[in-house]
C-alpha atoms as a PDB file:
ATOM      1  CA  UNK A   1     -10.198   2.784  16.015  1.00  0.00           C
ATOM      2  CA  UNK A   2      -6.714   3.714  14.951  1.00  0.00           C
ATOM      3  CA  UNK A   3      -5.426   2.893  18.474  1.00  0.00           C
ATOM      4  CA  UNK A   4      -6.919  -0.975  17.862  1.00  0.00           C
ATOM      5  CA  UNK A   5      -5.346  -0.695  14.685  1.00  0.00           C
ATOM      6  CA  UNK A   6      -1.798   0.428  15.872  1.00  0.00           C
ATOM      7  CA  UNK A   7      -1.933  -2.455  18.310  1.00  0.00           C
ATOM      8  CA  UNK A   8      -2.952  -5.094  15.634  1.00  0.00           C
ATOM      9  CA  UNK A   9      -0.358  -3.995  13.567  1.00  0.00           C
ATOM     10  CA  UNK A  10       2.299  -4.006  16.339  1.00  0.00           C
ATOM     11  CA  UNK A  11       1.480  -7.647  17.294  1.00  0.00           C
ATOM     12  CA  UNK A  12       1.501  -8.525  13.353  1.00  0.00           C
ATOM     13  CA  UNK A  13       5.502  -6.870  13.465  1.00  0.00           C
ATOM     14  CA  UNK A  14       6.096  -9.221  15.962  1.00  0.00           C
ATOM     15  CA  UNK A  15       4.810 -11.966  14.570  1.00  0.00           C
ATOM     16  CA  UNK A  16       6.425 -11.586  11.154  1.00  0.00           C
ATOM     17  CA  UNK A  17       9.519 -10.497  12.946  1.00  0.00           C
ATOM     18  CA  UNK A  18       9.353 -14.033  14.693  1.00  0.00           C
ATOM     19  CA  UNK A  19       8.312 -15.943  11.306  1.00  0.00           C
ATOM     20  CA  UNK A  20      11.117 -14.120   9.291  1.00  0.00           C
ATOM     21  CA  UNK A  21      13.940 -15.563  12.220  1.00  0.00           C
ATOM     22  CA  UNK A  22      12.265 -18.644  12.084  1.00  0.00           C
ATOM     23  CA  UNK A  23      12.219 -19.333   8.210  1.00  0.00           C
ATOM     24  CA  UNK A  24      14.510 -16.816   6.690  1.00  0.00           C
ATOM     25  CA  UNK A  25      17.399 -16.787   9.861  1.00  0.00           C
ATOM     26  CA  UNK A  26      16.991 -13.378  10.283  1.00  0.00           C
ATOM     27  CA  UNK A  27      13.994 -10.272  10.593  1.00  0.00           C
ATOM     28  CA  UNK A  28      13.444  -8.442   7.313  1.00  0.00           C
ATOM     29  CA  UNK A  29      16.752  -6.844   5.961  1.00  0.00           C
ATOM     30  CA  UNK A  30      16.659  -3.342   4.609  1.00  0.00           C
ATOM     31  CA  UNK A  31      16.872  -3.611   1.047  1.00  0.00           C
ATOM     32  CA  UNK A  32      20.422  -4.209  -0.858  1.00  0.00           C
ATOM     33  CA  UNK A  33      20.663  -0.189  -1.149  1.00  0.00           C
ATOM     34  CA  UNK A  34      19.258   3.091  -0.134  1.00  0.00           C
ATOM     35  CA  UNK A  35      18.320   4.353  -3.512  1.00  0.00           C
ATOM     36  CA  UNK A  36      15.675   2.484  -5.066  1.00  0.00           C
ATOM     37  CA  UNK A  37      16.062   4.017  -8.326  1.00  0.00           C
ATOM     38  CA  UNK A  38      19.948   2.361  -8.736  1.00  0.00           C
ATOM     39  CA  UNK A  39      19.773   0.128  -9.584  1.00  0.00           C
ATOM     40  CA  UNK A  40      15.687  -0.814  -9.723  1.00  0.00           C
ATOM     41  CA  UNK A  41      14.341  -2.934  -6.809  1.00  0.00           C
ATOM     42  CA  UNK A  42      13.349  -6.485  -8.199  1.00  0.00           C
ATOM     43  CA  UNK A  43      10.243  -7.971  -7.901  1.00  0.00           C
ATOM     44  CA  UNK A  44      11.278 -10.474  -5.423  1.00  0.00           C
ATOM     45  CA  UNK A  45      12.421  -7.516  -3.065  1.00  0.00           C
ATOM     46  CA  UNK A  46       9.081  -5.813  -3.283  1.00  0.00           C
ATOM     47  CA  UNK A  47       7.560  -9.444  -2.346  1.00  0.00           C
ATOM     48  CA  UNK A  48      10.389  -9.434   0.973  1.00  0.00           C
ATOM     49  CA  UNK A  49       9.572  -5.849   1.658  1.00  0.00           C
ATOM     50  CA  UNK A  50       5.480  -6.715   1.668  1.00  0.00           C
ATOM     51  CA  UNK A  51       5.756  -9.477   3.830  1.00  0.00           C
ATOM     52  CA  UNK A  52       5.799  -6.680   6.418  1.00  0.00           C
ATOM     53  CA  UNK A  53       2.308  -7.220   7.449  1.00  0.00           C
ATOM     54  CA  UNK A  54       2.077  -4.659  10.200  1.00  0.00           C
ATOM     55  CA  UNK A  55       3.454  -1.979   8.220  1.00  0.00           C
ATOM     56  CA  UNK A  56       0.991  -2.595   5.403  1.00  0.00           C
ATOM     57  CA  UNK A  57      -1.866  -2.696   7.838  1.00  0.00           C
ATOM     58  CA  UNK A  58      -1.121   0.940   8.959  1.00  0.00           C
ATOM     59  CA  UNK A  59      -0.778   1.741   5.481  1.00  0.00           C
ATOM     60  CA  UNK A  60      -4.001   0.775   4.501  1.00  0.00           C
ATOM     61  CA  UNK A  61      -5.432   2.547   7.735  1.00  0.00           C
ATOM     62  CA  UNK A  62      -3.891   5.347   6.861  1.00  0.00           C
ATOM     63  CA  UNK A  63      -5.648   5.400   3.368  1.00  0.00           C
ATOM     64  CA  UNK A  64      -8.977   5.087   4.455  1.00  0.00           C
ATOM     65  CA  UNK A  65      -8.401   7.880   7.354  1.00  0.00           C
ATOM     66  CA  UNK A  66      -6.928  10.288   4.955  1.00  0.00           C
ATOM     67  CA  UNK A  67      -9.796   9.646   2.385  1.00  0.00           C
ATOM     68  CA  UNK A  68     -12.452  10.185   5.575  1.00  0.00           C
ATOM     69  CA  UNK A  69     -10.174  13.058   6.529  1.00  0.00           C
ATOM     70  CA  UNK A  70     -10.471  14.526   2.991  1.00  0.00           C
ATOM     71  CA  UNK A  71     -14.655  15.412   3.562  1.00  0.00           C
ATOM     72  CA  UNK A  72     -15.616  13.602   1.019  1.00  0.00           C
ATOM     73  CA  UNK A  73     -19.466  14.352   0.069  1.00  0.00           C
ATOM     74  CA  UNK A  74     -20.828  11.066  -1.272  1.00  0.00           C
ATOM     75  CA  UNK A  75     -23.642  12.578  -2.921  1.00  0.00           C
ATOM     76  CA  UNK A  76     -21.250  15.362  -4.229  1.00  0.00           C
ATOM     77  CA  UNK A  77     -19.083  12.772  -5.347  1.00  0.00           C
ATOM     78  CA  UNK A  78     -21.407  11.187  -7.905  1.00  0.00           C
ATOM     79  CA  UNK A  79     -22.079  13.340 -10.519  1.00  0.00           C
ATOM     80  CA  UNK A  80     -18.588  15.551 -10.089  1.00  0.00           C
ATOM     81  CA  UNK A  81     -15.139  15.003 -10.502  1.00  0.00           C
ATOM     82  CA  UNK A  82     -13.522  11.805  -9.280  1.00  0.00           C
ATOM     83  CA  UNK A  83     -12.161  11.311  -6.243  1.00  0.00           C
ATOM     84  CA  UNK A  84      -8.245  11.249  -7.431  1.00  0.00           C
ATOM     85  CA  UNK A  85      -5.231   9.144  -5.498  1.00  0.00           C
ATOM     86  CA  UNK A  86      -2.355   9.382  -6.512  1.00  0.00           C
ATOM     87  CA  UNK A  87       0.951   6.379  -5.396  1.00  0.00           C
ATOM     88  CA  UNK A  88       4.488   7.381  -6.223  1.00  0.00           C
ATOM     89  CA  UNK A  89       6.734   4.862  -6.281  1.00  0.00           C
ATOM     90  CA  UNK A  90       3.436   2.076  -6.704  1.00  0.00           C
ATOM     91  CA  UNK A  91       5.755  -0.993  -6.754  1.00  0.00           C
ATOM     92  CA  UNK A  92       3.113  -4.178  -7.167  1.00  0.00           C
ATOM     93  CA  UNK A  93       0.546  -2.134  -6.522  1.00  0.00           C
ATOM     94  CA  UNK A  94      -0.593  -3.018  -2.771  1.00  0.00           C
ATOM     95  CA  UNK A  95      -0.812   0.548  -1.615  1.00  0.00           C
ATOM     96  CA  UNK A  96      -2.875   1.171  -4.829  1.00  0.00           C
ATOM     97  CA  UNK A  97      -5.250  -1.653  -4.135  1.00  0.00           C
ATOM     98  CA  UNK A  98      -6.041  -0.028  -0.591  1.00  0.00           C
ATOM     99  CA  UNK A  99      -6.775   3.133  -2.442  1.00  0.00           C
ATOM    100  CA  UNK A 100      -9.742   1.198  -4.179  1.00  0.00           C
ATOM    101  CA  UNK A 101     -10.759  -0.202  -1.086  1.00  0.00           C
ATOM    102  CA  UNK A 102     -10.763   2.609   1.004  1.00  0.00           C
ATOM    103  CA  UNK A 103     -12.998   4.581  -1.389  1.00  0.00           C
ATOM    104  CA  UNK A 104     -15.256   1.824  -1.566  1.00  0.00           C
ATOM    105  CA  UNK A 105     -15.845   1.145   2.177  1.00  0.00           C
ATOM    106  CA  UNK A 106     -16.446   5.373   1.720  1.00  0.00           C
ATOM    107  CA  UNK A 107     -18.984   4.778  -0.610  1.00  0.00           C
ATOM    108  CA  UNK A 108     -17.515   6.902  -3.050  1.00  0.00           C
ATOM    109  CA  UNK A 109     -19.697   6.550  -6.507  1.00  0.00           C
ATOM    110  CA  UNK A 110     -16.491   7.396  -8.479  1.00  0.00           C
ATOM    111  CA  UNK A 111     -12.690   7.361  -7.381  1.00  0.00           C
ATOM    112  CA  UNK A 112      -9.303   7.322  -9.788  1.00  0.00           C
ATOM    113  CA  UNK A 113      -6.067   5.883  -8.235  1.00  0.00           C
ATOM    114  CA  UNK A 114      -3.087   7.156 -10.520  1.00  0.00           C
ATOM    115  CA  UNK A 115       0.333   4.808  -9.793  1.00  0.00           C
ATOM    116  CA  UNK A 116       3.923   6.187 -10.580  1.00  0.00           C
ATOM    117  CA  UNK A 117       6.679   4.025 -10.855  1.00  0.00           C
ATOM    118  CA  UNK A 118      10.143   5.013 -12.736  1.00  0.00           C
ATOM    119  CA  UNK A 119      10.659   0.572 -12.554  1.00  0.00           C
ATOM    120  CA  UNK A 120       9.744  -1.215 -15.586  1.00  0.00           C
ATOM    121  CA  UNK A 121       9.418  -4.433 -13.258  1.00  0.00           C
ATOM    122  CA  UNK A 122       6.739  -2.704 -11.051  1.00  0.00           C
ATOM    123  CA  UNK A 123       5.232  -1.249 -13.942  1.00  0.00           C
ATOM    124  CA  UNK A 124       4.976  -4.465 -15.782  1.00  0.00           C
ATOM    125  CA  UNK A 125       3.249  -5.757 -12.575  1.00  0.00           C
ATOM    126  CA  UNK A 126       0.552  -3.064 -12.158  1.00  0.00           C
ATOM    127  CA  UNK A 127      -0.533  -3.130 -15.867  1.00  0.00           C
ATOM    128  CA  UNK A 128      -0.834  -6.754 -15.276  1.00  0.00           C
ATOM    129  CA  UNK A 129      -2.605  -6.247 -12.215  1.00  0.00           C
ATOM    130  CA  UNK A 130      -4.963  -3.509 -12.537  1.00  0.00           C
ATOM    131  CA  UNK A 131      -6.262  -4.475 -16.125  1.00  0.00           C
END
């Protein structure tokens, strides 16, 4: 499965790569810096940086793998503690939202996703999101 995935997401890089020279004159630039803490990313670089649909389908492979990975008993899972997630540095909230979706295509009965961000921006965003 992840090798189907890996090639999906490879032909997706190519085909944003393509898109991003054909409407933007260029692939996707890094970001204007290397720290994204100075100064704070804004939101219309987090919207550039997830137009990166390969990367974000490898991502959200990644999630569901490492929540299969974890052994998580279903039926253990429903009257216990949460399953807990946690995203540092949460930005809009996409790798958040795969969280939720990986631990319901798990079938876990009860699942927390805890976001960090130090960005007001991106913070604004995911209370507005995740309400």
């Amino acid at each position: 499965v992840l090798a189907d995935i890996s090639k999906r997401a490879e032909l997706l890089c190519s085909a944003a790569e393509a898109e991003e020279v054909d409407k933007h004159g260029g692939a996707l630039f890094p970001c204007r810096n290397i720290d994204p803490l100075v100064p704070f990313l804004q939101v219309s670089e987090y919207q550039m940086l997830e137009r990166d649909t390969g990367k974000y389908l490898l991502y959200q492979a990644a999630v569901v793998k490492a929540t299969e990975d974890a052994g998580c008993d279903v039926g253990a899972n429903a009257g216990g503690e949460p399953f807990r997630y946690l995203v540092v540095g949460a930005g809009l909230g996409r790798l958040a939202r795969f969280c939720l979706e990986a631990a319901e295509l798990s079938k876990l009965k009860r699942a927390v996703v805890h976001v960090v961000d130090a960005n007001p921006a991106a913070l604004a965003c995911l209370r507005q999101r995740f309400r």
